[in-house]
N, C-alpha and C. Protein backbone atom coordinates (compact mmCIF):
# COMPACT_ATOMS: atom_id res chain seq x y z
N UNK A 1 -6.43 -10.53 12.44
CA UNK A 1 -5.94 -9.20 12.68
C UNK A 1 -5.94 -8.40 11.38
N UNK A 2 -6.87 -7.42 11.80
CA UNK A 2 -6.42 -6.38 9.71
C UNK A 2 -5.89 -5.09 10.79
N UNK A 3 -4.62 -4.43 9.65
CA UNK A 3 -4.42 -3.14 10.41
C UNK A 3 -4.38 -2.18 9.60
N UNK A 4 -5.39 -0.97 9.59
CA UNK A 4 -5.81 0.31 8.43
C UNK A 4 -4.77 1.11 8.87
N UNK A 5 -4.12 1.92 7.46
CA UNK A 5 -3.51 3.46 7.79
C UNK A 5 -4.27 4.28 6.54
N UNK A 6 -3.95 5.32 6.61
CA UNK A 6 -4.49 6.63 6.25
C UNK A 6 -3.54 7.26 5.45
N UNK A 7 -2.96 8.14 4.37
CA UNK A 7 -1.83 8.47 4.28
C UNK A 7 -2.33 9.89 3.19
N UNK A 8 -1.48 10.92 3.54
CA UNK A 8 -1.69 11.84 2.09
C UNK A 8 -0.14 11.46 1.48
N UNK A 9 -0.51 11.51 0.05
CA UNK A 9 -0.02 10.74 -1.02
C UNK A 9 0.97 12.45 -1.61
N UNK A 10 2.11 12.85 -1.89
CA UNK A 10 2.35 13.31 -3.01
C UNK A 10 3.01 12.77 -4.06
N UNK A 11 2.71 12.98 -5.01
CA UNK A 11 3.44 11.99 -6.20
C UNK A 11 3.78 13.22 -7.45
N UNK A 12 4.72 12.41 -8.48
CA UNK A 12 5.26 13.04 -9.44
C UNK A 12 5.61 12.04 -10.49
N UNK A 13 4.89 11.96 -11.42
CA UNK A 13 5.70 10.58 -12.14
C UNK A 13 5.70 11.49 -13.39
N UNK A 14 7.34 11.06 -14.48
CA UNK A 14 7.89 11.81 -15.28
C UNK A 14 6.75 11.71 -16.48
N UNK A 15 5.83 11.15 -16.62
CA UNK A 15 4.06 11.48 -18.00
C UNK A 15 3.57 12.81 -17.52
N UNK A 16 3.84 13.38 -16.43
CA UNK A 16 3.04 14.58 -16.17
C UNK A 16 2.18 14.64 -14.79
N UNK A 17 1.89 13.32 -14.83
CA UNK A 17 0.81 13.15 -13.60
C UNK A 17 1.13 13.14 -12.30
N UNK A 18 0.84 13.80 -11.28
CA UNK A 18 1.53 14.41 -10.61
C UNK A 18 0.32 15.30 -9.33
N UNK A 19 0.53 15.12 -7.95
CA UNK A 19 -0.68 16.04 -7.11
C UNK A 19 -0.15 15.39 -5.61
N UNK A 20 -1.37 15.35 -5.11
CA UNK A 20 -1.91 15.01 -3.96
C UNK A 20 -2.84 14.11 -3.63
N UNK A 21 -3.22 13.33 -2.92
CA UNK A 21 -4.23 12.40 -3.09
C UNK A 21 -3.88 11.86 -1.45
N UNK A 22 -5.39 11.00 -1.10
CA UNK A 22 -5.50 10.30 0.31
C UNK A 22 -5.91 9.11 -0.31
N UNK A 23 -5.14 8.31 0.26
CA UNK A 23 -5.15 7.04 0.31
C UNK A 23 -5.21 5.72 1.85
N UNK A 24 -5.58 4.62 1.54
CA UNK A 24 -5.83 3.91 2.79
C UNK A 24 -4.91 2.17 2.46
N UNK A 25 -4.43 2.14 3.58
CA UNK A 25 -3.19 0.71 3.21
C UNK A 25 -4.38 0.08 4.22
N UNK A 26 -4.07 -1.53 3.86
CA UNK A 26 -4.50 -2.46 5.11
C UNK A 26 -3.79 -3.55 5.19
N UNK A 27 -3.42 -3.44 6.44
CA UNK A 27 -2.59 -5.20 5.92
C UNK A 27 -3.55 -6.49 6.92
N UNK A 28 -3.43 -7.39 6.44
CA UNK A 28 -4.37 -8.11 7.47
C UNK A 28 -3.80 -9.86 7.41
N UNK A 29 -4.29 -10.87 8.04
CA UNK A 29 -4.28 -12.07 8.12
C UNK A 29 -4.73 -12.99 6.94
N UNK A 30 -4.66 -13.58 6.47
CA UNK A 30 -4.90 -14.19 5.26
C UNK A 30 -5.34 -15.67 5.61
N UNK A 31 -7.22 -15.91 5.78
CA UNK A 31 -7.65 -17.29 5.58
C UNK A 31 -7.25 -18.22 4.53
N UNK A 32 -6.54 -18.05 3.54
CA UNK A 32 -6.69 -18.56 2.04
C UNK A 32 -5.80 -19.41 2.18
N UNK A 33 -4.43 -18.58 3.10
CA UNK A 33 -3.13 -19.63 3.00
C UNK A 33 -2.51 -19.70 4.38
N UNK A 34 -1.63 -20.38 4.63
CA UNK A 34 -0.55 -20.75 6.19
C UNK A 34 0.53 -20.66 5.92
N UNK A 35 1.33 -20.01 4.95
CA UNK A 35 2.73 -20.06 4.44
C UNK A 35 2.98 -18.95 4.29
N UNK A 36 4.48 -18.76 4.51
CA UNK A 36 5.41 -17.42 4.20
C UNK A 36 4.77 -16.88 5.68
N UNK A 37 4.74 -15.15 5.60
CA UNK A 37 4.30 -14.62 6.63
C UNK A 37 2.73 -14.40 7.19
N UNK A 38 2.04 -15.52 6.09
CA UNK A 38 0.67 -15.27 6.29
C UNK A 38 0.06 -13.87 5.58
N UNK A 39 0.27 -13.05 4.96
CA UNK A 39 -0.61 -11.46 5.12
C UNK A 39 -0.53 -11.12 3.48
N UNK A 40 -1.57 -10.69 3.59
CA UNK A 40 -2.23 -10.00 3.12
C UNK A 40 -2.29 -8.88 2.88
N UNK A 41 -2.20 -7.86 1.60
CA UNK A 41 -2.46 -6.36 1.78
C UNK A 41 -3.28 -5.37 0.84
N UNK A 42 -3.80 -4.40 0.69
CA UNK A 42 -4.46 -4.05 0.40
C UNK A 42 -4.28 -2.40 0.13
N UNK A 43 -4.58 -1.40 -0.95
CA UNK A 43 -4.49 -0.22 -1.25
C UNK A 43 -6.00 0.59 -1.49
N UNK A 44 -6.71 1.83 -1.18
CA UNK A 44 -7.74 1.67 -1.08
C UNK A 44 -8.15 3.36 -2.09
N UNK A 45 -8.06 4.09 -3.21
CA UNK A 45 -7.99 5.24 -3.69
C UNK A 45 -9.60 5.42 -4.28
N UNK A 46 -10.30 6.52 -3.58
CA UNK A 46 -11.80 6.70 -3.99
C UNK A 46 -12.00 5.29 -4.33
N UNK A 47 -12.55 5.51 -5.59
CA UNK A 47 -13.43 4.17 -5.77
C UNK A 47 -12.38 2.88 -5.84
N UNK A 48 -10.96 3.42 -5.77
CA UNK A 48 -10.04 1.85 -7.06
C UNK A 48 -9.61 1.02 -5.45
N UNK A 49 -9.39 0.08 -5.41
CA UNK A 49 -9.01 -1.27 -4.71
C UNK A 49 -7.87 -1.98 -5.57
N UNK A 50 -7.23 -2.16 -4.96
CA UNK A 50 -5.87 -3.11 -5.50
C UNK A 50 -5.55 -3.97 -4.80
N UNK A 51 -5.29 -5.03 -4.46
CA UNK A 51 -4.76 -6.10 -3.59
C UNK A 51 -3.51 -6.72 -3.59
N UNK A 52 -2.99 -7.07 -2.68
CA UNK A 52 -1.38 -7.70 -2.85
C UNK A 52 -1.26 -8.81 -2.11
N UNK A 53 -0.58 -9.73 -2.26
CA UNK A 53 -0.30 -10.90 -1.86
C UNK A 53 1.56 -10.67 -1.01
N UNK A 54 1.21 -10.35 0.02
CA UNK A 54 2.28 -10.04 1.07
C UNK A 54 3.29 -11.39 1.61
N UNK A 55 2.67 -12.68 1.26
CA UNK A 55 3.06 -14.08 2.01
C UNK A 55 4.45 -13.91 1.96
N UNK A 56 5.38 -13.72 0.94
CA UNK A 56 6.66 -13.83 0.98
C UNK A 56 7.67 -12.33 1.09
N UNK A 57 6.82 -11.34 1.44
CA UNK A 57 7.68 -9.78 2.05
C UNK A 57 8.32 -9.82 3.16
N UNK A 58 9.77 -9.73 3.43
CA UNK A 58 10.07 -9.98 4.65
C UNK A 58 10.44 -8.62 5.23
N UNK A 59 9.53 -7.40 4.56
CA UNK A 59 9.59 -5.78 5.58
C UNK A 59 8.99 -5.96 6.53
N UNK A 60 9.67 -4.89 7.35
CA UNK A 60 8.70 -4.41 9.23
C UNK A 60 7.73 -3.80 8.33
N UNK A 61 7.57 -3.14 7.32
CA UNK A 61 6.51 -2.26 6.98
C UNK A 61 6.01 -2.42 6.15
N UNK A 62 5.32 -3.14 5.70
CA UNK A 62 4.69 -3.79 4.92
C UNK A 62 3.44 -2.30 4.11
N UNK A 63 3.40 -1.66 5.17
CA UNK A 63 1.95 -0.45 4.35
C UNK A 63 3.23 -0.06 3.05
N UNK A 64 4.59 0.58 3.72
CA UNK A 64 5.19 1.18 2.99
C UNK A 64 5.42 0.47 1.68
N UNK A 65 5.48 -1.11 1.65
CA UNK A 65 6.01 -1.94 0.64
C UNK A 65 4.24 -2.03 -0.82
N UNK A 66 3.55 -1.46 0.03
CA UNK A 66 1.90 -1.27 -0.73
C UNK A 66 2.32 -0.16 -1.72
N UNK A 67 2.69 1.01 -0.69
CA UNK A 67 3.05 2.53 -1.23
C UNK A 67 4.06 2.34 -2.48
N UNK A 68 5.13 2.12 -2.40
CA UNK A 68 6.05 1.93 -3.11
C UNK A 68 5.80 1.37 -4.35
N UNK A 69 4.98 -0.19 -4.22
CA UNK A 69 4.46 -0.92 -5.40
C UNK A 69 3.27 -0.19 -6.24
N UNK A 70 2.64 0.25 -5.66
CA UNK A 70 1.53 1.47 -6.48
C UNK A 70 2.16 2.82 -6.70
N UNK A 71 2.55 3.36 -6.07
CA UNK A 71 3.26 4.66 -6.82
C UNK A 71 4.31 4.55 -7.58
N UNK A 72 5.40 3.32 -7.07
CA UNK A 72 6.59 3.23 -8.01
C UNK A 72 7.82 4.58 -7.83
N UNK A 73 8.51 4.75 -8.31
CA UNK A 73 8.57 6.04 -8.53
C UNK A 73 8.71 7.52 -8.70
N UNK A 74 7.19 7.17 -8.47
CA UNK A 74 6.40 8.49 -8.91
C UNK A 74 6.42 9.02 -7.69
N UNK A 75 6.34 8.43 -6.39
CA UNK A 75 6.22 8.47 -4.67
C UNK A 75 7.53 9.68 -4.46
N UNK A 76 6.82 10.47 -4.24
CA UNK A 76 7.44 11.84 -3.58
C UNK A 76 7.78 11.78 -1.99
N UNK A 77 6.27 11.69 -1.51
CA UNK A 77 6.16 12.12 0.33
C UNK A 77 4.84 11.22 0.21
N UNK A 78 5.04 10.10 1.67
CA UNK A 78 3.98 9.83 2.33
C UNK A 78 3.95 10.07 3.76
N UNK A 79 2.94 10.42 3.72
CA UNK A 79 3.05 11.01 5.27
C UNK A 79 1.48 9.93 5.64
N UNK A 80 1.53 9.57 7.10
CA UNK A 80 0.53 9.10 7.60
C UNK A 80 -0.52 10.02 8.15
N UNK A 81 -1.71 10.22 8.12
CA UNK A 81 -2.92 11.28 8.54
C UNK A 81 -3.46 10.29 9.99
């Protein structure tokens, strides 16, 4: 099972950097291992890819727990597209 979302991003982090941006979460099933909750997740910005190791997150929302760990923060508003 992989499951894609879509999201526009606003962010603000106190260096200055700071906008709008679209971004893509995935969370999915994980062949590699059988422990914890199994999953897998994934962040997807133009060209950059980031990956996360979800096995031991015990959120319903796991996209949001992607969001949070990459923006930090800086995470203003996510809204899903």
């Amino acid at each position: 099972m992989r499951e894609t979302k879509k999201w526009r991003i606003d962010y603000d982090h106190k260096d200055g950097r700071h906008g709008t941006m679209e971004v893509t979460t995935e969370i999915g099933d994980s062949t590699l291992f059988q422990y914890g909750n199994g999953k897998y997740g994934a962040i997807f910005c133009d060209d950059f890819e980031q990956g996360y190791d979800l096995r031991y997150c015990r959120s319903k929302d796991l996209h949001r727990v992607i969001l949070d760990e990459f923006f930090g923060d800086g995470l203003v508003r996510a809204t899903e597209i």
